[in-house]
C-alpha atoms as a PDB file:
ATOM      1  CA  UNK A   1      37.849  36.037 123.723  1.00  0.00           C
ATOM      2  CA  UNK A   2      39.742  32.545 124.125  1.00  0.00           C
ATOM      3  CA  UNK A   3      39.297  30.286 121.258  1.00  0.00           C
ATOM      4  CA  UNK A   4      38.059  27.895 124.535  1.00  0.00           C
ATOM      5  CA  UNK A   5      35.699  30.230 125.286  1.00  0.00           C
ATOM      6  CA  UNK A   6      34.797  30.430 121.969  1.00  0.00           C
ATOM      7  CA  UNK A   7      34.309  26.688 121.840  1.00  0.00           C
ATOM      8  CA  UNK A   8      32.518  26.377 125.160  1.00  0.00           C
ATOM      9  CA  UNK A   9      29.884  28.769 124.356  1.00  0.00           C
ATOM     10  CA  UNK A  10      28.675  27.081 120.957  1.00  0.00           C
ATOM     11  CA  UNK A  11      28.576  23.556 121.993  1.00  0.00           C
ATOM     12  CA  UNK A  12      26.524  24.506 124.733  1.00  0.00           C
ATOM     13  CA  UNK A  13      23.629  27.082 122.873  1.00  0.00           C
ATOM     14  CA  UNK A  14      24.283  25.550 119.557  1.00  0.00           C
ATOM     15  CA  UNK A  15      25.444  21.937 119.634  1.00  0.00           C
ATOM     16  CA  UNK A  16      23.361  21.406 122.727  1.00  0.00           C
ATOM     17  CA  UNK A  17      20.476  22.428 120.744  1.00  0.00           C
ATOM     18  CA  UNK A  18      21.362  20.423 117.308  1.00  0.00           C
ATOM     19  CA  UNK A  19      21.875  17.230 119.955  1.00  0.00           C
ATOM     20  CA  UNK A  20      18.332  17.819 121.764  1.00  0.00           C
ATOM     21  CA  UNK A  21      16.707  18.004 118.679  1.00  0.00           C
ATOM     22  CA  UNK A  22      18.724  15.282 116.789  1.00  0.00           C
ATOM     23  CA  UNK A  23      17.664  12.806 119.508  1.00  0.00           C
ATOM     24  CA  UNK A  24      13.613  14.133 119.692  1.00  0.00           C
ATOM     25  CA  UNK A  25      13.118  14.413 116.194  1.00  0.00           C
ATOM     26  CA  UNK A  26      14.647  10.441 115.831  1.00  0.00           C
ATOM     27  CA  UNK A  27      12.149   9.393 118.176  1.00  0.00           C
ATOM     28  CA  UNK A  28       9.151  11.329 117.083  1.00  0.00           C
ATOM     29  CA  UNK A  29       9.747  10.147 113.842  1.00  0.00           C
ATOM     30  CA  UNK A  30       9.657   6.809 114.832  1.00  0.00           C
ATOM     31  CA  UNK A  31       6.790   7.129 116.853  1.00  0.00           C
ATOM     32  CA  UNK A  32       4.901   8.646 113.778  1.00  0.00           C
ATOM     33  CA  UNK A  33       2.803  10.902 115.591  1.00  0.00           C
ATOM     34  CA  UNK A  34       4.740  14.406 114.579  1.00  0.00           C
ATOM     35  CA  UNK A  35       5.378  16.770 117.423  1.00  0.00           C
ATOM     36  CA  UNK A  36       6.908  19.992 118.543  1.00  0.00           C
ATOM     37  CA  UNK A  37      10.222  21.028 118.932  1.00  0.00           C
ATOM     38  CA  UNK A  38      11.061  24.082 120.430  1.00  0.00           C
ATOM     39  CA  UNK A  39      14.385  26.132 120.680  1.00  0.00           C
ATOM     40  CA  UNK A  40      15.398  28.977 122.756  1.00  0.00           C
ATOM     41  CA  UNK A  41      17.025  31.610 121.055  1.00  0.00           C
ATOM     42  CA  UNK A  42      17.719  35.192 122.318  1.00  0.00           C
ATOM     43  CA  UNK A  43      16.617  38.655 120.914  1.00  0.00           C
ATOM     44  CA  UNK A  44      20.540  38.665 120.197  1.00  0.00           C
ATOM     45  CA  UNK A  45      19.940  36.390 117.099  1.00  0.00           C
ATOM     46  CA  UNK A  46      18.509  39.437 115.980  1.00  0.00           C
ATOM     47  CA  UNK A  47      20.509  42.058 116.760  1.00  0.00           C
ATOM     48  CA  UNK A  48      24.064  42.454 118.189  1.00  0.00           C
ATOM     49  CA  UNK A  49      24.408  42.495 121.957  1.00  0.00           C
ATOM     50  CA  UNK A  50      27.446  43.823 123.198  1.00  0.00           C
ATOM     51  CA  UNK A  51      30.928  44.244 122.394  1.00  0.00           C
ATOM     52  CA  UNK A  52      32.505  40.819 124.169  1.00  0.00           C
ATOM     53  CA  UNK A  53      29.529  38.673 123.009  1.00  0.00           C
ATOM     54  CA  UNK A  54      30.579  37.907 119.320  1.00  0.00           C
ATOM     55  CA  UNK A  55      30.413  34.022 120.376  1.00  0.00           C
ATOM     56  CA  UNK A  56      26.916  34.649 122.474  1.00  0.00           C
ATOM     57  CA  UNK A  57      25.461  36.202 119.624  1.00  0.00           C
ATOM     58  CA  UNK A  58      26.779  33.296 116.993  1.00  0.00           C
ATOM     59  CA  UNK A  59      25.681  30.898 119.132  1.00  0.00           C
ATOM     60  CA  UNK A  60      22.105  32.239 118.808  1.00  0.00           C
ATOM     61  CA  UNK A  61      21.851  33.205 115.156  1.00  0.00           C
ATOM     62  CA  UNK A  62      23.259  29.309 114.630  1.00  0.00           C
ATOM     63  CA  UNK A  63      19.992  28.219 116.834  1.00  0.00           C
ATOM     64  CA  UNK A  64      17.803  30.909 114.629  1.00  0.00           C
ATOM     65  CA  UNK A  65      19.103  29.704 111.298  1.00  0.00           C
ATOM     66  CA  UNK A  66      19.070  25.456 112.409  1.00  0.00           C
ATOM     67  CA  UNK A  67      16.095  26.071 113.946  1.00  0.00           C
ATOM     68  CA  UNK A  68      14.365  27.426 110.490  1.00  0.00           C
ATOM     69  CA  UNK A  69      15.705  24.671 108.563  1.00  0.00           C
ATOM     70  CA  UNK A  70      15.470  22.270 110.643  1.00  0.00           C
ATOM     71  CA  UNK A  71      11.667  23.034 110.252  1.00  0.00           C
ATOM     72  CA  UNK A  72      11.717  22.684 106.578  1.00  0.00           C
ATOM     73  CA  UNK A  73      13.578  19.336 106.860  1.00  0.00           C
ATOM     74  CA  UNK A  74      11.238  17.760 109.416  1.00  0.00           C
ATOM     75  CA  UNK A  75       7.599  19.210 108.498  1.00  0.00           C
ATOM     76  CA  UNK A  76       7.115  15.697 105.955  1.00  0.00           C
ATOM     77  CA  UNK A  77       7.175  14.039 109.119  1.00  0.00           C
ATOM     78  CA  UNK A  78       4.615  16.829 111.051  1.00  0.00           C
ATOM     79  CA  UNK A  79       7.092  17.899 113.575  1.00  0.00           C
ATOM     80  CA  UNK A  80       6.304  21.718 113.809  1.00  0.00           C
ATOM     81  CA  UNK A  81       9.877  23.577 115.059  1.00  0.00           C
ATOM     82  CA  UNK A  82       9.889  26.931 116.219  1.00  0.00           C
ATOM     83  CA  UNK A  83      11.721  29.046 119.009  1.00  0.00           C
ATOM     84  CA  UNK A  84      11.093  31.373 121.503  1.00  0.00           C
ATOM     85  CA  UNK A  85      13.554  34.681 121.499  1.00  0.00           C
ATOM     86  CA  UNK A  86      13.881  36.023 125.422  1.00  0.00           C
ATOM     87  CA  UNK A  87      15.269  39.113 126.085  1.00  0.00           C
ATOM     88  CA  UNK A  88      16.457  40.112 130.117  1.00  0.00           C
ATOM     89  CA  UNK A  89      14.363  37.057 132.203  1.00  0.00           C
ATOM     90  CA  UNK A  90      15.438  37.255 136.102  1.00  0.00           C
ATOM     91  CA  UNK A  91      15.877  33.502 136.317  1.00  0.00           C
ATOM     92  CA  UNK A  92      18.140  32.073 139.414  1.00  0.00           C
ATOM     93  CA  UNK A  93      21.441  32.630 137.302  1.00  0.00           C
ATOM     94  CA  UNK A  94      20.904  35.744 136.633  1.00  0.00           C
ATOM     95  CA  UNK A  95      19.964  36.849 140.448  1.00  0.00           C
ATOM     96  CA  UNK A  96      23.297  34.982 141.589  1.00  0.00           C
ATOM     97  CA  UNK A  97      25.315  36.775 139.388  1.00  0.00           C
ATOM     98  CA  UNK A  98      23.436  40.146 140.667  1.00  0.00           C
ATOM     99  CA  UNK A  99      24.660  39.059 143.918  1.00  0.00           C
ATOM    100  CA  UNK A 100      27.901  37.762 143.730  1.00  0.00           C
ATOM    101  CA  UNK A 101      29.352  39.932 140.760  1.00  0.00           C
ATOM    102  CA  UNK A 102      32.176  42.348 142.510  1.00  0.00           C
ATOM    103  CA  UNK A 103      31.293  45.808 141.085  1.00  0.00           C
ATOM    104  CA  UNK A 104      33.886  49.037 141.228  1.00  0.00           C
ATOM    105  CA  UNK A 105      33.690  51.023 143.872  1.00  0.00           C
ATOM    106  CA  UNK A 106      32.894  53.825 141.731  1.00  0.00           C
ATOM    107  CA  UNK A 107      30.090  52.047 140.255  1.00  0.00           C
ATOM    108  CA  UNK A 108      26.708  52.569 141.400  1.00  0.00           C
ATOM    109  CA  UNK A 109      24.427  49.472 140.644  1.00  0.00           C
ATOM    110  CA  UNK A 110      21.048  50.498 141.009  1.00  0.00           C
ATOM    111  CA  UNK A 111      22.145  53.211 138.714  1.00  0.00           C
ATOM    112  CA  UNK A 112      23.324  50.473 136.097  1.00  0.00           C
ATOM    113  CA  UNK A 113      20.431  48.759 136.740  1.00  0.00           C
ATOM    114  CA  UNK A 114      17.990  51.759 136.158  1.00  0.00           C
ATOM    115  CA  UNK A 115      19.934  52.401 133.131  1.00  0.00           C
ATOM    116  CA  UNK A 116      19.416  48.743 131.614  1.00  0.00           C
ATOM    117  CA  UNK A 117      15.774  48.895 132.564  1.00  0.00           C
ATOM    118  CA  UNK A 118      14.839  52.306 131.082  1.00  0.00           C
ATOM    119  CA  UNK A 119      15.616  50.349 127.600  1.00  0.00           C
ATOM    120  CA  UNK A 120      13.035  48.007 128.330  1.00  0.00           C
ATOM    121  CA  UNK A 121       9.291  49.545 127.581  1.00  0.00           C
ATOM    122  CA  UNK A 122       7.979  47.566 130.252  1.00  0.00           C
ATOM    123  CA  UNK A 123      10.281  48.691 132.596  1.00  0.00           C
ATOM    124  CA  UNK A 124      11.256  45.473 133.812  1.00  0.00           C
ATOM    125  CA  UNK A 125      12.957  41.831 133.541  1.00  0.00           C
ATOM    126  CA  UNK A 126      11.090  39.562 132.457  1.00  0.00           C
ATOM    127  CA  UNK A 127       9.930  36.018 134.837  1.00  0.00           C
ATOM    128  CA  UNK A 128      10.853  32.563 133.448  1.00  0.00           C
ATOM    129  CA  UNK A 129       7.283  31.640 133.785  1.00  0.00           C
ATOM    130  CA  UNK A 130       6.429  34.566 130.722  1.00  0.00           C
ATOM    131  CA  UNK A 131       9.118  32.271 128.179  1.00  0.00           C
ATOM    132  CA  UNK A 132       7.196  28.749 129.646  1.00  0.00           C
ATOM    133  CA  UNK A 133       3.421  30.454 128.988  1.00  0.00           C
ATOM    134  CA  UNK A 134       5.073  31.351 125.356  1.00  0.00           C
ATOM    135  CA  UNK A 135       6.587  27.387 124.968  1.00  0.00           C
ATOM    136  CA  UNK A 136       3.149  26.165 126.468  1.00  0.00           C
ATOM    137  CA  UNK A 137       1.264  28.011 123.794  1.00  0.00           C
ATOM    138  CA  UNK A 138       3.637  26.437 120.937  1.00  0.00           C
ATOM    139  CA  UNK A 139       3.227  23.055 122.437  1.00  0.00           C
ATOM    140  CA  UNK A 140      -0.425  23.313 122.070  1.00  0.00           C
ATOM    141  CA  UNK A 141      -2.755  23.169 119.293  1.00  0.00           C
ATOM    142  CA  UNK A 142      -3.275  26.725 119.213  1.00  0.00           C
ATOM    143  CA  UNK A 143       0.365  27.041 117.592  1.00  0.00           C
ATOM    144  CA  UNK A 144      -1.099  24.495 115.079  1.00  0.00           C
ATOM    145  CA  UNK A 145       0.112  26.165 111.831  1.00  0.00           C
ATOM    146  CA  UNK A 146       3.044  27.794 113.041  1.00  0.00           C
ATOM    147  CA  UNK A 147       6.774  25.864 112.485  1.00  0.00           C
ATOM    148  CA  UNK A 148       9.857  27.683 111.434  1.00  0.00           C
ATOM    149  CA  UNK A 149       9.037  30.835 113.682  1.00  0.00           C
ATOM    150  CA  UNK A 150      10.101  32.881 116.510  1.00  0.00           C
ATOM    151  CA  UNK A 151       8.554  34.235 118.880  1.00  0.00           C
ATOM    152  CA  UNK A 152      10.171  37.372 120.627  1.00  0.00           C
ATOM    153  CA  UNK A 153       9.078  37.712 124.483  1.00  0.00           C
ATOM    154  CA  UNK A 154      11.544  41.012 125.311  1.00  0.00           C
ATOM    155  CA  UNK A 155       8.895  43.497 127.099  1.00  0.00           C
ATOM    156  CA  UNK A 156       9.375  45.473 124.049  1.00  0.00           C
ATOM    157  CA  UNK A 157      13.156  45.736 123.893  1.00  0.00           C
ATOM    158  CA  UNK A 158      13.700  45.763 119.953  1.00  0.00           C
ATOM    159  CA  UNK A 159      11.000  48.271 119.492  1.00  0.00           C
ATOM    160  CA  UNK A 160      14.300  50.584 119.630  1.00  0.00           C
END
């Protein structure tokens, strides 16, 4: 890993996130109304990913841990802040690089595919629309006495 890489890959999970929520939580304060703030994390702020990721996973136990106190520091004002950990999702940028990514020859990929999916209970990736249902129900008053929490939405991944 490239100490650019390195760079590139927290300022856009990490910083990104400290700068969204910076900005929000300035005008929700002013507003004085309170209001949610919610971060994406990954199940790999909870576990190690793979070998090659060291900055992917840093970048996600940063959002985990700012995301925690971040609640503590704005709950005076009643901004609830909580995150969402995703395992595999098949959004778009995930089925371009299923597409485009040139493979070995000696590489089978529905084999590597079956392989990654038999570590998944469910058996499957999960849809972008299964992390918004989970960020619609913390945006709602059902999630009324939750902040400083994560919820993991992995079709059962870290049962192992």
């Amino acid at each position: 890993m490239t100490l650019s890489d390195f760079e590139k890959v927290l300022a856009v999970n990490l910083k990104g996130v400290f700068l969204c929520t910076k900005y929000a939580a300035l005008q929700m304060i002013q507003q004085g109304r309170g209001g949610k703030i919610i971060n994406i994390t990954s199940i790999d702020a909870l576990h190690p990913s793979s070998v090659g990721l060291a900055h992917y996973d840093a970048s996600k136990h940063g959002v985990w841990g700012f995301t925690k106190n971040v609640a503590l520091e704005l709950a005076p004002h009643k901004i609830w802040v909580n995150a969402i950990a995703p395992g595999g999702i098949m959004t778009p940028g995930v089925q371009k690089l299923q597409a485009t990514m040139p493979t070995p020859k000696d590489v089978d990929m529905s084999k590597v595919l079956e392989a990654f999916l038999s570590k998944i209970p469910m058996h499957r990736l999960g849809e972008s629309d299964e992390i918004g249902k989970v960020a619609l129900f913390l945006a709602s008053d059902m999630a009324s006495y939750m902040t400083g929490s994560q919820i993991i939405v992995d079709g059962g991944v870290l049962l192992f």
